[in-house]
PDB file of N, CA and C in Angstrom:
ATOM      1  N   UNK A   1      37.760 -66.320  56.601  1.00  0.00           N
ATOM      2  CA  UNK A   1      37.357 -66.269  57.984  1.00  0.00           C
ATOM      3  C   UNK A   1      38.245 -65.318  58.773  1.00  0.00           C
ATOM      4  N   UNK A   2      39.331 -65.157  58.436  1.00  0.00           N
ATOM      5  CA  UNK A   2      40.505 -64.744  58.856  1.00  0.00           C
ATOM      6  C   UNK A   2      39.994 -63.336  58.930  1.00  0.00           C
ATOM      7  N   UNK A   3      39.550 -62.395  58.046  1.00  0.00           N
ATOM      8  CA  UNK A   3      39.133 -61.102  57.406  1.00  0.00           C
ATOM      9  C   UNK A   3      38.172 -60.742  58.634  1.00  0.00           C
ATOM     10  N   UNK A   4      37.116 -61.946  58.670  1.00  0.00           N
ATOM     11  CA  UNK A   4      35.859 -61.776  59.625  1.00  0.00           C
ATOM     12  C   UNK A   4      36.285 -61.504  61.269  1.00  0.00           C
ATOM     13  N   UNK A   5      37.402 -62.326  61.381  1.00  0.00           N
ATOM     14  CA  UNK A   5      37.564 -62.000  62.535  1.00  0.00           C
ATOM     15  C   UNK A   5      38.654 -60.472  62.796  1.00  0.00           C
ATOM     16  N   UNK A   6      39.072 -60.067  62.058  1.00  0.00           N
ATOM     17  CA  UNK A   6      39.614 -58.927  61.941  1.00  0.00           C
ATOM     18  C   UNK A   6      38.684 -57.448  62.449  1.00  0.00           C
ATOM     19  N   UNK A   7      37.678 -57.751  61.479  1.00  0.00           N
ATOM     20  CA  UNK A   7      36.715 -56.845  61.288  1.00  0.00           C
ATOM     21  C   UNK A   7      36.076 -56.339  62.707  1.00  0.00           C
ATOM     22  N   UNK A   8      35.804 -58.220  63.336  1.00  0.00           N
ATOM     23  CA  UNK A   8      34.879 -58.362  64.283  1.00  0.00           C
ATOM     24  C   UNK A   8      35.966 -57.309  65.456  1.00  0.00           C
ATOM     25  N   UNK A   9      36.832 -57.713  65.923  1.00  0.00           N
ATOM     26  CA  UNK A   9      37.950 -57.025  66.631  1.00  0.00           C
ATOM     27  C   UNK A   9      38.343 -55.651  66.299  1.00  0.00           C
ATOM     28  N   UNK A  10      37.842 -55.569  64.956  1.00  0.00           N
ATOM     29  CA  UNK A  10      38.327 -53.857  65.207  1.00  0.00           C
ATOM     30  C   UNK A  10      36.951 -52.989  65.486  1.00  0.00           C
ATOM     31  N   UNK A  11      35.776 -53.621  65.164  1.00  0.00           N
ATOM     32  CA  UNK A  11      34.635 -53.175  65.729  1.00  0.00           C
ATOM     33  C   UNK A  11      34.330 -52.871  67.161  1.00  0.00           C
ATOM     34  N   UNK A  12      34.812 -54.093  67.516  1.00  0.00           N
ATOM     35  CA  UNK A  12      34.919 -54.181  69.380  1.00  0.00           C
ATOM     36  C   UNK A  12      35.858 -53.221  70.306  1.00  0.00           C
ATOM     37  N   UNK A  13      37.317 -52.924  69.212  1.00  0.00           N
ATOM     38  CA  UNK A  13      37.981 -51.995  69.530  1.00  0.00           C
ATOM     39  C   UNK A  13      37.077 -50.899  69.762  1.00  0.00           C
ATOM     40  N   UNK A  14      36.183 -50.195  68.775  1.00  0.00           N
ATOM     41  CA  UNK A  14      35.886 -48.656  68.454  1.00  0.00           C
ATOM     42  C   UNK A  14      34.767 -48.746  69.422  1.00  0.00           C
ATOM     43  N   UNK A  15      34.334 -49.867  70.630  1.00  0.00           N
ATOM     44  CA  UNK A  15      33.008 -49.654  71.326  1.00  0.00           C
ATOM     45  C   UNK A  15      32.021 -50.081  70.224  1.00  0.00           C
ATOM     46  N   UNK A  16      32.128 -50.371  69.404  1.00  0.00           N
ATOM     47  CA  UNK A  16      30.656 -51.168  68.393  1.00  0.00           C
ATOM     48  C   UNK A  16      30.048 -51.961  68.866  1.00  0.00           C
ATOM     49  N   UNK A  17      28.528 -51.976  69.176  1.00  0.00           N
ATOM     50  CA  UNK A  17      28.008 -53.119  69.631  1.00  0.00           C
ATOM     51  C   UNK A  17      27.270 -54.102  68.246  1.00  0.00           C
ATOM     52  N   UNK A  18      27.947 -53.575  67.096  1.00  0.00           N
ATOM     53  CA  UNK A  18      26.911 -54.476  66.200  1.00  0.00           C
ATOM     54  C   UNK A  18      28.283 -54.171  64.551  1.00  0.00           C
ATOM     55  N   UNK A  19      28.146 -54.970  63.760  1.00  0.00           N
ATOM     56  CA  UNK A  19      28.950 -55.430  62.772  1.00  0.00           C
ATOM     57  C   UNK A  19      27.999 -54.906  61.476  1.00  0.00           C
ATOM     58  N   UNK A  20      28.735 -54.427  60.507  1.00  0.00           N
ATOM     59  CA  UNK A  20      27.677 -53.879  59.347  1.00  0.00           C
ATOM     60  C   UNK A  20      28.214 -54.083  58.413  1.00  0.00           C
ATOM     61  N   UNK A  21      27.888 -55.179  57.184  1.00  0.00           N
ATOM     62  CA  UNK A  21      28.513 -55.044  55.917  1.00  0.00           C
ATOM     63  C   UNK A  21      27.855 -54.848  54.530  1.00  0.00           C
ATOM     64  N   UNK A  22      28.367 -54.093  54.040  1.00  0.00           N
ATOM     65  CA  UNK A  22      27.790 -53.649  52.489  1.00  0.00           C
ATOM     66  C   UNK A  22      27.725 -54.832  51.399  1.00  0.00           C
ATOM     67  N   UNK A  23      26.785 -55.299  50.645  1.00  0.00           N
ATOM     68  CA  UNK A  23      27.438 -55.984  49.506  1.00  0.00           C
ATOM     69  C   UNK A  23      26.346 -55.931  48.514  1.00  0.00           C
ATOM     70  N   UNK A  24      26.413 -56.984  47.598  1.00  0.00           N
ATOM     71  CA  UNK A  24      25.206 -57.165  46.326  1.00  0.00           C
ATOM     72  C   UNK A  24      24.779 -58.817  46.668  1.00  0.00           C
ATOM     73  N   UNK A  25      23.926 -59.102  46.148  1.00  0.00           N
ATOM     74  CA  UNK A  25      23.147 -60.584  45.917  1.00  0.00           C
ATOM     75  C   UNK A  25      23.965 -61.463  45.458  1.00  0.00           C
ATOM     76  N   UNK A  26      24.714 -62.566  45.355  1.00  0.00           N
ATOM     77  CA  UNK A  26      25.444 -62.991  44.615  1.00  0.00           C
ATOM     78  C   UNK A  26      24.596 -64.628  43.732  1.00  0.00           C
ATOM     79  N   UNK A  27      23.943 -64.689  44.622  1.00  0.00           N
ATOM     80  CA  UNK A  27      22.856 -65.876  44.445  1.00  0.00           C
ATOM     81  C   UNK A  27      21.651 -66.278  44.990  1.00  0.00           C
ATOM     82  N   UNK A  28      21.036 -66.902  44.765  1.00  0.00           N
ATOM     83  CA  UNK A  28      19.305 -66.904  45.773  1.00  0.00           C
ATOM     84  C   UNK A  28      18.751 -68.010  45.044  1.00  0.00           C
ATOM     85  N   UNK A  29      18.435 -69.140  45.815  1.00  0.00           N
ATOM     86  CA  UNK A  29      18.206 -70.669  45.588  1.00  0.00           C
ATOM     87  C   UNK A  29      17.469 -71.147  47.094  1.00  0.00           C
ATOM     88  N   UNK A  30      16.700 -72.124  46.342  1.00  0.00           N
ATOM     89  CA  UNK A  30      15.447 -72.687  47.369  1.00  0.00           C
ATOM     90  C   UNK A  30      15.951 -73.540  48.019  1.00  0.00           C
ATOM     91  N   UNK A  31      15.440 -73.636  49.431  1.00  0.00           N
ATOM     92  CA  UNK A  31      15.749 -74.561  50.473  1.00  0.00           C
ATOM     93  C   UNK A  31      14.863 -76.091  50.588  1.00  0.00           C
ATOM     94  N   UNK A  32      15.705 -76.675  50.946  1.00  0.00           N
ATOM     95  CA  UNK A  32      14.787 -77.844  50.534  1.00  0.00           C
ATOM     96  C   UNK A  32      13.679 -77.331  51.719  1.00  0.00           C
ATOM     97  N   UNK A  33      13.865 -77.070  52.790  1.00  0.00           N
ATOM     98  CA  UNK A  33      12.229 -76.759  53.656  1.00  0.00           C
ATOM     99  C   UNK A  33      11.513 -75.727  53.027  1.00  0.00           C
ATOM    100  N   UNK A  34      10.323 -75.847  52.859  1.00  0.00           N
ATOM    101  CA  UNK A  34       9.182 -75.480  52.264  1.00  0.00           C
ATOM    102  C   UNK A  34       8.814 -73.767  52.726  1.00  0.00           C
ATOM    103  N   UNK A  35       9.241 -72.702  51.670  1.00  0.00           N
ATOM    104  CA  UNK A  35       8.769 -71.384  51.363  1.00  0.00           C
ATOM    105  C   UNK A  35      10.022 -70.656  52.523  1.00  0.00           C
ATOM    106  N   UNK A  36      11.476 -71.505  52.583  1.00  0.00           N
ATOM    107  CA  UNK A  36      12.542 -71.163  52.326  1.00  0.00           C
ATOM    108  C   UNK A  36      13.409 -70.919  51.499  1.00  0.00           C
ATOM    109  N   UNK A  37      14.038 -69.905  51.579  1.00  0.00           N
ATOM    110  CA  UNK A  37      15.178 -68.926  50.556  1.00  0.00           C
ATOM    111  C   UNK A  37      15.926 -68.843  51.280  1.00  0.00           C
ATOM    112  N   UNK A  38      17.503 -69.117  50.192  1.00  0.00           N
ATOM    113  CA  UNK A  38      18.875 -68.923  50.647  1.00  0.00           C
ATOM    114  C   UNK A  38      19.259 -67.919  49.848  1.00  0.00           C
ATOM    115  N   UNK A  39      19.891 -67.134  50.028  1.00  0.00           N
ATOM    116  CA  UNK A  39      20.504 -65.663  49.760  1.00  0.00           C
ATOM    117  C   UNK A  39      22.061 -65.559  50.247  1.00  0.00           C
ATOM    118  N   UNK A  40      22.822 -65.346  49.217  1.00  0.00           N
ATOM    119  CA  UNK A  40      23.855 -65.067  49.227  1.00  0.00           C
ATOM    120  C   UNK A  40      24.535 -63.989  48.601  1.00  0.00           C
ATOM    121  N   UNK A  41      25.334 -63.050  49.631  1.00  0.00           N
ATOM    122  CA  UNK A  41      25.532 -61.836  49.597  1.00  0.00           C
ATOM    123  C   UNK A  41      27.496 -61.739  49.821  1.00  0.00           C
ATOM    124  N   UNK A  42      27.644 -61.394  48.684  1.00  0.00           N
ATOM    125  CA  UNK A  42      29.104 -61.028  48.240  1.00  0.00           C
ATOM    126  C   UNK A  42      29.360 -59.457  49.135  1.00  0.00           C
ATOM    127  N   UNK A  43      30.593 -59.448  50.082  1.00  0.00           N
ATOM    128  CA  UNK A  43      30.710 -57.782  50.504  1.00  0.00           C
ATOM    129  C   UNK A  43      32.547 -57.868  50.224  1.00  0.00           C
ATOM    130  N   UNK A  44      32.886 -58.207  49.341  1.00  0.00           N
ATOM    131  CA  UNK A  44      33.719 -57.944  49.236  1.00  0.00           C
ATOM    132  C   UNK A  44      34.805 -58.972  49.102  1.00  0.00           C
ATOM    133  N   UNK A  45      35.774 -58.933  50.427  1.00  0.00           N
ATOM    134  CA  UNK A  45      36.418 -60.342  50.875  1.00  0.00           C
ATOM    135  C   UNK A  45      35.572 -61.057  51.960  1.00  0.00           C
ATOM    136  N   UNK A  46      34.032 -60.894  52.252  1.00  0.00           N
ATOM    137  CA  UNK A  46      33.428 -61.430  53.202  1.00  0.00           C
ATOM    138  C   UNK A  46      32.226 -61.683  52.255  1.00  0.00           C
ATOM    139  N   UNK A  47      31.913 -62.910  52.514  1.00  0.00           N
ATOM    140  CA  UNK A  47      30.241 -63.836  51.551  1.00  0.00           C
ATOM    141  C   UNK A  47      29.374 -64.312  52.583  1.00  0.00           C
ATOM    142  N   UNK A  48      28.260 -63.831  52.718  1.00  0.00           N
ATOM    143  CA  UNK A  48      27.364 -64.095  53.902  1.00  0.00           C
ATOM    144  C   UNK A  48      26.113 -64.974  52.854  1.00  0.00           C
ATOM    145  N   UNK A  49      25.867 -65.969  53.795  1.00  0.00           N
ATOM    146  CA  UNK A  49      24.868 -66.890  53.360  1.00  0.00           C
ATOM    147  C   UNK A  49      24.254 -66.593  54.525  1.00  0.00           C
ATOM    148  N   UNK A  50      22.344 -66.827  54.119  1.00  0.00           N
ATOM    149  CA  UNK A  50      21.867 -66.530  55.339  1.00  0.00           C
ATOM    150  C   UNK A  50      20.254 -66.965  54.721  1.00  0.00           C
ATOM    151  N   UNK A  51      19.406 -67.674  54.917  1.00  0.00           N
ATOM    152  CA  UNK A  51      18.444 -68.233  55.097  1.00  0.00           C
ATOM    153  C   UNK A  51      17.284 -67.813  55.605  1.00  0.00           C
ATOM    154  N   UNK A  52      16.262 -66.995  54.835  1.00  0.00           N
ATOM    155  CA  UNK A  52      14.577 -66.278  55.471  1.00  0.00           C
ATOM    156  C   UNK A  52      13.234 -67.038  54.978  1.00  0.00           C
ATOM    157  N   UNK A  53      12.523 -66.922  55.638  1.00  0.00           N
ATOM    158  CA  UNK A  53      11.268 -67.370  54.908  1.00  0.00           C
ATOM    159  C   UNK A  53      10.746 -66.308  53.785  1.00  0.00           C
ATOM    160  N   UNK A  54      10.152 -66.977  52.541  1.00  0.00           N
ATOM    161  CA  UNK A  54      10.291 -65.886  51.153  1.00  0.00           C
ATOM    162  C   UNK A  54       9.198 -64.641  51.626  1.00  0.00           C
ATOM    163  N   UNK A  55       8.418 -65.122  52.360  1.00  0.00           N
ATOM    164  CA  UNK A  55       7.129 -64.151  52.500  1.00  0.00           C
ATOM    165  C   UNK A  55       8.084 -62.453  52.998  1.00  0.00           C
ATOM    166  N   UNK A  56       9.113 -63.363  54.069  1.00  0.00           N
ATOM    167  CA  UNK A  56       9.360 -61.763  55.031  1.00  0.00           C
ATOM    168  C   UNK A  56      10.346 -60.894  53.955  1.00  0.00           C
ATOM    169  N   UNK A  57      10.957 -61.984  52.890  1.00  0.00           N
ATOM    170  CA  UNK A  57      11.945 -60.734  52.216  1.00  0.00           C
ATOM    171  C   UNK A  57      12.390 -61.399  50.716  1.00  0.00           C
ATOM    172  N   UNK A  58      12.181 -60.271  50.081  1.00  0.00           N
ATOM    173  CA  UNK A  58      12.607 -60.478  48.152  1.00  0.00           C
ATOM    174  C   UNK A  58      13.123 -59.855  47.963  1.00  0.00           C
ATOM    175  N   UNK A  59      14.840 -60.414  47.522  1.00  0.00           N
ATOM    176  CA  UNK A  59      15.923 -60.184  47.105  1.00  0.00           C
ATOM    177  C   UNK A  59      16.055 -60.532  45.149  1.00  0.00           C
ATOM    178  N   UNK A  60      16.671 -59.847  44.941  1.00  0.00           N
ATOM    179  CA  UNK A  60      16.587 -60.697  43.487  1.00  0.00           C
ATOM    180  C   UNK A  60      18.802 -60.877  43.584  1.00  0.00           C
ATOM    181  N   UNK A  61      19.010 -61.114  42.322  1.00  0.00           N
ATOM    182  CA  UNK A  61      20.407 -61.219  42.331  1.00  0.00           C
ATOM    183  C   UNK A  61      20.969 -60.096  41.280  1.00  0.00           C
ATOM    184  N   UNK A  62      21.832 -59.256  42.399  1.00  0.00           N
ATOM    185  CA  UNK A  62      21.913 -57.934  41.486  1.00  0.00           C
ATOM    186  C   UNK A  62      21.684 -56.866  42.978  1.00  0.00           C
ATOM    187  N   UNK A  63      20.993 -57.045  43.593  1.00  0.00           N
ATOM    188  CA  UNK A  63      20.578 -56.191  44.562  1.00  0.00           C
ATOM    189  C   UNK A  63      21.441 -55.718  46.082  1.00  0.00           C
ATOM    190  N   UNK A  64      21.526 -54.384  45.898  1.00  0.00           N
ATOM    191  CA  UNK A  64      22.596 -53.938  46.749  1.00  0.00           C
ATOM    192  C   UNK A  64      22.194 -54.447  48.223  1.00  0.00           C
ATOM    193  N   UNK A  65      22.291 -54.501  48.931  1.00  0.00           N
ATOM    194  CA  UNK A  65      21.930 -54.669  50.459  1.00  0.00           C
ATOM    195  C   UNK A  65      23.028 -54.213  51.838  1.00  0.00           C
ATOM    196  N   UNK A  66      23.000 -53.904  53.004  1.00  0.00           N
ATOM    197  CA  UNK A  66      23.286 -53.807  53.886  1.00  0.00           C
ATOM    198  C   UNK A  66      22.765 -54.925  55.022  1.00  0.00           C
ATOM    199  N   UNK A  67      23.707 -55.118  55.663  1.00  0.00           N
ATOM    200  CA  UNK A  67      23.751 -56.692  56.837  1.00  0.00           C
ATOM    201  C   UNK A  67      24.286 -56.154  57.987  1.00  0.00           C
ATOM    202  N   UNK A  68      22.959 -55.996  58.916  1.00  0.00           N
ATOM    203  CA  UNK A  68      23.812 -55.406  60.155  1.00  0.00           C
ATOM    204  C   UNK A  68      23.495 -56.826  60.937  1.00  0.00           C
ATOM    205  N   UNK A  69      24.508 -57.350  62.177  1.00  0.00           N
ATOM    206  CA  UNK A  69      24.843 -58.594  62.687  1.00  0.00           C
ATOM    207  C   UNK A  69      25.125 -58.003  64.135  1.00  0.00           C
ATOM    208  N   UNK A  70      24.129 -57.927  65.343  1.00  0.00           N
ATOM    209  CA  UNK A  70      24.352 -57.302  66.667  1.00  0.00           C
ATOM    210  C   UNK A  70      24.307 -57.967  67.990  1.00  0.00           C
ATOM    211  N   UNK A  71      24.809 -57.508  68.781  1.00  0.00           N
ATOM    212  CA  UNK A  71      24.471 -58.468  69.969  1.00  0.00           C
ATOM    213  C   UNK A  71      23.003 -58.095  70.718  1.00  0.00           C
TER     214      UNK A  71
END
């Protein structure tokens, strides 16, 4: 968490209005609510879990991705 908030602060330093991290798939498992997917994305020292309905997006595990996070 420590890392995250680092990041977040040096973003805010440079005028960034939005946070961007690189990573791969690290896992992808069903939600118990119905034609929900959990996706989990390794970027490094930062692991983003994050939750879509399957229709809007197919990830497999292995797959590079970009995560932009904005106000």
């Amino acid at each position: 968490m420590e890392v995250v908030r680092r990041v977040i602060k040096l973003a805010a330093a440079q005028g960034s209005r939005s946070l961007e991290l690189r990573g791969r798939v690290a896992e992808v498992s069903k939600s118990l609510i119905p034609r929900v997917v959990i996706y989990s994305v390794d970027c490094g020292d930062v692991r983003i879990r994050f939750d879509t309905l399957s229709d809007l997006l197919k990830l497999n595990v292995g797959d590079e991705v970009t995560i932009t996070v904005g106000k």
